[in-house]
N, C-alpha and C. Protein backbone atom coordinates (compact mmCIF):
# COMPACT_ATOMS: atom_id res chain seq x y z
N UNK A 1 92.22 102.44 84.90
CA UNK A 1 92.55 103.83 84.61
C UNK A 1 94.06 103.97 84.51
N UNK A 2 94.55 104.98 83.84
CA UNK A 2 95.80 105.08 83.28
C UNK A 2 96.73 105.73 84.67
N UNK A 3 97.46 104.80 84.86
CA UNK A 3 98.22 105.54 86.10
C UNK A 3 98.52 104.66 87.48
N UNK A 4 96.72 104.17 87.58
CA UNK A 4 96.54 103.77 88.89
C UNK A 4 97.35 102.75 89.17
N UNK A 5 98.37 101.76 88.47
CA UNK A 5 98.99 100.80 88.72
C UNK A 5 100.07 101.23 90.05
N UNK A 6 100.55 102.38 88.91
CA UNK A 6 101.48 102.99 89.96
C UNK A 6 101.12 103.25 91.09
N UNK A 7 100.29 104.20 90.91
CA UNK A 7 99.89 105.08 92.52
C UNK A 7 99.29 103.86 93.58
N UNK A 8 99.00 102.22 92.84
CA UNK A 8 99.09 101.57 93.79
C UNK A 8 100.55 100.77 94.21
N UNK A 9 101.01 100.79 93.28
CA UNK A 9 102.60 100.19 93.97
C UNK A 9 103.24 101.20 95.04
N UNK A 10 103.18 102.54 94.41
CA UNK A 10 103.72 103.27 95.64
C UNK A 10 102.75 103.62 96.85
N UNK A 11 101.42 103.38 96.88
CA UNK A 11 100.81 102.65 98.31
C UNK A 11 101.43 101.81 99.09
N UNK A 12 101.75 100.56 98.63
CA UNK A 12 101.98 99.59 99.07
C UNK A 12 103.32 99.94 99.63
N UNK A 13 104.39 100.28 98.75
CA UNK A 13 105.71 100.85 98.64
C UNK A 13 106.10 101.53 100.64
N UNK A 14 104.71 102.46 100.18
CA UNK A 14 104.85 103.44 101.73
C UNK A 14 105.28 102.89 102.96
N UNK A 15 104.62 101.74 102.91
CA UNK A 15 104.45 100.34 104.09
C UNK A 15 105.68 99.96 104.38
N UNK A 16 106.39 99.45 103.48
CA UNK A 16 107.48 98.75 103.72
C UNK A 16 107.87 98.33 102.35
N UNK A 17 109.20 98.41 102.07
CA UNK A 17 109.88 97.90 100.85
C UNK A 17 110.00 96.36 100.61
N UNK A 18 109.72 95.97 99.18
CA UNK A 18 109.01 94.76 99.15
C UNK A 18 109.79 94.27 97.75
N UNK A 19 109.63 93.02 97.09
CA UNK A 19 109.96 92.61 96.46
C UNK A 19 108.84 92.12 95.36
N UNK A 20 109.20 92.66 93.80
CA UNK A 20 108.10 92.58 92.98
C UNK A 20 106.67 91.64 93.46
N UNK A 21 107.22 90.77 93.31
CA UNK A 21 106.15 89.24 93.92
C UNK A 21 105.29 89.46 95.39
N UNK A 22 106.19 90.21 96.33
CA UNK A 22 105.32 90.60 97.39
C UNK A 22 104.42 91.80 97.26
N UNK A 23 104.99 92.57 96.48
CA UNK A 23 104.19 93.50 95.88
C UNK A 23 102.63 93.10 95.22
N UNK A 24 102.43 92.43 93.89
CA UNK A 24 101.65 91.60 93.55
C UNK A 24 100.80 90.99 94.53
N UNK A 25 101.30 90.13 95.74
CA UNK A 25 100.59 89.10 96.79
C UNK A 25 100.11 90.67 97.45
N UNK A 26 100.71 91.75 97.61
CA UNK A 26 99.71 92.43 98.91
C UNK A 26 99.19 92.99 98.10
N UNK A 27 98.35 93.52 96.72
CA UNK A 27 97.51 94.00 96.15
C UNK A 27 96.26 93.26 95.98
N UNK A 28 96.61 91.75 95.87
CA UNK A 28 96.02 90.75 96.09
C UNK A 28 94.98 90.77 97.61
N UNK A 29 95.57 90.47 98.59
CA UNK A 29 95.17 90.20 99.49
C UNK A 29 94.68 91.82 100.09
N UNK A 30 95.38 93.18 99.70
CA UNK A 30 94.13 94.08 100.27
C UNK A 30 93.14 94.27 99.37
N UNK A 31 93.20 93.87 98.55
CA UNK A 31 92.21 93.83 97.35
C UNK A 31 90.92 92.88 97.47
N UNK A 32 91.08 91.84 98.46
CA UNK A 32 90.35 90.80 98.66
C UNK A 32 90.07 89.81 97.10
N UNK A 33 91.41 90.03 96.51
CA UNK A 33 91.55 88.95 95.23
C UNK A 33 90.77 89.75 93.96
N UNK A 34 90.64 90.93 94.05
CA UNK A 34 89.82 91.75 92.61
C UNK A 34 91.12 91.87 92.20
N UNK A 35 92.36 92.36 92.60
CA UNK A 35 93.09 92.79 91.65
C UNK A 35 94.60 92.12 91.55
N UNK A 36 94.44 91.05 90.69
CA UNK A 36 95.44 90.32 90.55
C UNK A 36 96.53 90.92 89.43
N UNK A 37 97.65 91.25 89.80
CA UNK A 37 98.67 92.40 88.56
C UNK A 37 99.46 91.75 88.10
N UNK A 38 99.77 91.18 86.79
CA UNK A 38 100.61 90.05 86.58
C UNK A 38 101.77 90.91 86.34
N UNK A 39 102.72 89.55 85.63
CA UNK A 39 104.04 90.17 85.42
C UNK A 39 104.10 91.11 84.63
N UNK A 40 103.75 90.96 83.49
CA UNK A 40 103.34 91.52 82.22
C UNK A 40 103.02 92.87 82.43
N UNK A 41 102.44 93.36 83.99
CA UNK A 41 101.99 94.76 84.37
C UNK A 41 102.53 94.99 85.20
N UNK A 42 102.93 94.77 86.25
CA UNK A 42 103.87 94.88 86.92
C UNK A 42 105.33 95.33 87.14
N UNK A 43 106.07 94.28 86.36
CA UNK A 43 107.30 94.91 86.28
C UNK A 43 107.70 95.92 85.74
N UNK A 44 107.29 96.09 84.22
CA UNK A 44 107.13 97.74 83.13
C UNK A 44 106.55 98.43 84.28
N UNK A 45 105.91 98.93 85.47
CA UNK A 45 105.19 99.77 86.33
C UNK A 45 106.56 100.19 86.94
N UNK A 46 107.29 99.27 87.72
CA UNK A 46 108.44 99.40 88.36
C UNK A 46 109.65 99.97 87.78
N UNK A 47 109.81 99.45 86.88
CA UNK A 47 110.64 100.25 85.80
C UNK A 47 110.19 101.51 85.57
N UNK A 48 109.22 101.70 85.02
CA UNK A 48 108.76 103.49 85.28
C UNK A 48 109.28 104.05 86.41
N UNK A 49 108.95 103.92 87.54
CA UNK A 49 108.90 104.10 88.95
C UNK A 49 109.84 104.15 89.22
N UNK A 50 111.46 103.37 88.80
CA UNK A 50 112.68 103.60 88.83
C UNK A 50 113.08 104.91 88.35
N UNK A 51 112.65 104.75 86.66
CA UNK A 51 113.30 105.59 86.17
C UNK A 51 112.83 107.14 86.52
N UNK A 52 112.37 107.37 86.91
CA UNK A 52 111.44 108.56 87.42
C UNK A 52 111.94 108.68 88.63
N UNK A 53 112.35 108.24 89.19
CA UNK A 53 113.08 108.26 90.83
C UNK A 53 111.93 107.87 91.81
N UNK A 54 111.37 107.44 91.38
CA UNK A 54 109.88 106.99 92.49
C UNK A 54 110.43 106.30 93.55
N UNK A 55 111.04 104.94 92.98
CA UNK A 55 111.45 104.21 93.53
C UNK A 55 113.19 103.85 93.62
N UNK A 56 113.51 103.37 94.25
CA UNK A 56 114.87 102.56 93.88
C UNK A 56 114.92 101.08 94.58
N UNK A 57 115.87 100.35 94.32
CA UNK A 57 116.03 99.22 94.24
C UNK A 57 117.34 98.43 94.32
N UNK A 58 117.38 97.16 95.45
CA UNK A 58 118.81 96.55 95.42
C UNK A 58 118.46 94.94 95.57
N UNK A 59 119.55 94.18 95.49
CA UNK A 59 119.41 92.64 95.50
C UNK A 59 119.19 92.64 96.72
N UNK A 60 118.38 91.50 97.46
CA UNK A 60 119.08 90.89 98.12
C UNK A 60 117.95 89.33 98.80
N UNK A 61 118.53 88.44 99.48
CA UNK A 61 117.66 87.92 99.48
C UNK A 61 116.41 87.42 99.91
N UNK A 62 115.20 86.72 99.48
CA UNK A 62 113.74 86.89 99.76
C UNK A 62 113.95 86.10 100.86
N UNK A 63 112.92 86.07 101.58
CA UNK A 63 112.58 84.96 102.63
C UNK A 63 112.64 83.61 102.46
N UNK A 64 112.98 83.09 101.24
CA UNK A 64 112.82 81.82 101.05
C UNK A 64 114.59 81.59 100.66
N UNK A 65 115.49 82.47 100.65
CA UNK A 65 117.09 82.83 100.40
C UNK A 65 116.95 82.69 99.28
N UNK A 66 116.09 83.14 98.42
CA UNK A 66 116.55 83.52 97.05
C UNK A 66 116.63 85.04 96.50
N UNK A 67 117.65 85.10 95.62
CA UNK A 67 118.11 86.63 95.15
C UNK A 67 116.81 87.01 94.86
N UNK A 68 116.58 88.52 95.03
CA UNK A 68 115.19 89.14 94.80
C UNK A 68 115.30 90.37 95.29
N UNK A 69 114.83 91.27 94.10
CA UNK A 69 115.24 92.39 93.82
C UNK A 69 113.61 93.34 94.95
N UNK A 70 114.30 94.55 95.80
CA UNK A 70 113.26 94.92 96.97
C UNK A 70 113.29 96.44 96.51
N UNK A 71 112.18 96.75 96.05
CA UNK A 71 111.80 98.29 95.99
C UNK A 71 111.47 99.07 97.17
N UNK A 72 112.22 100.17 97.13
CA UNK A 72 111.79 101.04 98.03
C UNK A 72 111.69 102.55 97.81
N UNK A 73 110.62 102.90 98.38
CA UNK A 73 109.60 103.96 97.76
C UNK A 73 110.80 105.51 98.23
N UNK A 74 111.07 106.04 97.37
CA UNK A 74 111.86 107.44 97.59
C UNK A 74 110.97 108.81 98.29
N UNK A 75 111.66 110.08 98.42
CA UNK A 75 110.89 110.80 99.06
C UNK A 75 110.21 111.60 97.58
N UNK A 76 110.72 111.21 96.90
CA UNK A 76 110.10 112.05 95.66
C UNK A 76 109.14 110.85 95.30
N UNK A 77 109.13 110.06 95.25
CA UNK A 77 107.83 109.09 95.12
C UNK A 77 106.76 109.18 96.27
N UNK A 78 107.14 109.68 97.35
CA UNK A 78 106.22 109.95 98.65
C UNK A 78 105.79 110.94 98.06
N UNK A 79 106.27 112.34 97.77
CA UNK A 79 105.75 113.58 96.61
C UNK A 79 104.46 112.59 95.94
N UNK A 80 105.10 112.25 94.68
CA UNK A 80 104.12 111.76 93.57
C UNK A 80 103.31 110.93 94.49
N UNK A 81 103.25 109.87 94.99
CA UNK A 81 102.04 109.03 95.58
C UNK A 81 100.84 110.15 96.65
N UNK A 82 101.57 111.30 96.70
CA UNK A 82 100.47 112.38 97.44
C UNK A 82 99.73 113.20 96.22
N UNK A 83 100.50 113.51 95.47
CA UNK A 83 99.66 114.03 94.23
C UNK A 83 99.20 113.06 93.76
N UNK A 84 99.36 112.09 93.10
CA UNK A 84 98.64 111.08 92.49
C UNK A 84 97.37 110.52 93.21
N UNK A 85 97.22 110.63 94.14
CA UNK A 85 96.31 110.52 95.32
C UNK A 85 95.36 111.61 95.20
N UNK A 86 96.02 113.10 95.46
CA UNK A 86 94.76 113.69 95.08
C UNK A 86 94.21 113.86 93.93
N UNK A 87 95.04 113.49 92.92
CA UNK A 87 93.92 113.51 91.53
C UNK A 87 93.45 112.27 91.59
N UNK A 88 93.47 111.30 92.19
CA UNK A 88 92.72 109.95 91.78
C UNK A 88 91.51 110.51 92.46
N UNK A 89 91.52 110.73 94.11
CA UNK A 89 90.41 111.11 94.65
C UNK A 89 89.51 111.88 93.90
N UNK A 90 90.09 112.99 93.29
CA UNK A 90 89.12 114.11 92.60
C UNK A 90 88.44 113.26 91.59
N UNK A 91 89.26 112.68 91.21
CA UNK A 91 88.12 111.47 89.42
C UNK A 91 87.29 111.12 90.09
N UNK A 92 87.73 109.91 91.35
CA UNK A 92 86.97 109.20 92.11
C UNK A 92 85.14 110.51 92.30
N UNK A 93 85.45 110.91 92.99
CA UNK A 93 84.59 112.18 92.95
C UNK A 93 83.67 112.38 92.02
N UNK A 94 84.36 112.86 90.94
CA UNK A 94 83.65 113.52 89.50
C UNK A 94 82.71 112.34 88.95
N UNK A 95 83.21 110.99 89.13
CA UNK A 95 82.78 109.61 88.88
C UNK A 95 81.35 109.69 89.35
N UNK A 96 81.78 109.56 90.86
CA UNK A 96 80.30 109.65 91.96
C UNK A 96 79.21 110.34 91.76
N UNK A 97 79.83 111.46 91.17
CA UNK A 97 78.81 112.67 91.25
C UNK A 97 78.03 112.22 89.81
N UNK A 98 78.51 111.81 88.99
CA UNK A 98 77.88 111.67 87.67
C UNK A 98 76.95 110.04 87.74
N UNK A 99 77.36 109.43 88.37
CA UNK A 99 76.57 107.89 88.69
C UNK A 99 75.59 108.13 89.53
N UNK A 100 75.52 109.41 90.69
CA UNK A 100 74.27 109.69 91.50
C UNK A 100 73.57 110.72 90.75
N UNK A 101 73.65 110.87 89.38
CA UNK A 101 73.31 112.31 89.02
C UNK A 101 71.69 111.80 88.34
C-alpha cells in the first residue's frame, strides 16, 4: 500500500535512531523475514522523510567504524507517524470488515 513504507520507517525511527541498513535489518527481524525493503525502496523513502522534515540526519560512525549516515525521527514526524497510523488502522479496518463480510 502506498505510504506504508514510510509510516514503517518512522515506527522503527520512534525506537531509536538508526542507520539506513539497521533500519532494513529491524523491519526484517520484527517482521519475522516477510518484509525485506531493499535499497531501491528504502533510501527514496528516507529522502522523502527528510525532505518533509520527518526525519533528519548526520554522519557518523556504525558499529563496525564505518561512516554511516543515522536517521532520526523529528517531532513533526512523531505528528505524521500518529496520523499515518490512524489512517492505516482505519483501512486496516475497512479491509476486515469487507473479508468477514
Amino acid at each position: 500500500m502506498p505510504g506504508t513504507l514510510d509510516l514503517l520507517i518512522l515506527r522503527v525511527l520512534a525506537r531509536e535512531p538508526m542507520h539506513g541498513y539497521g533500519i532494513a535489518q529491524r523491519l526484517k527481524a520484527l517482521s519475522k523475514d516477510v518484509l525485506q525493503v531493499g535499497e531501491s525502496s528504502l533510501y527514496p523513502a528516507l529522502q522523502r522523510l527528510l525532505l518533509d522534515g520527518s526525519v533528519k540526519a548526520e554522519w557518523a560512525p556504525s558499529e563496525n567504524n564505518r561512516r554511516a549516515r543515522y536517521y532520526t525521527i523529528t517531532k513533526s514526524g512523531l505528528r505524521h507517524l500518529g496520523a499515518e497510523r490512524a489512517e492505516f488502522d482505519q483501512l486496516i479496518e475497512a479491509i476486515r470488515r469487507v473479508l468477514e463480510s
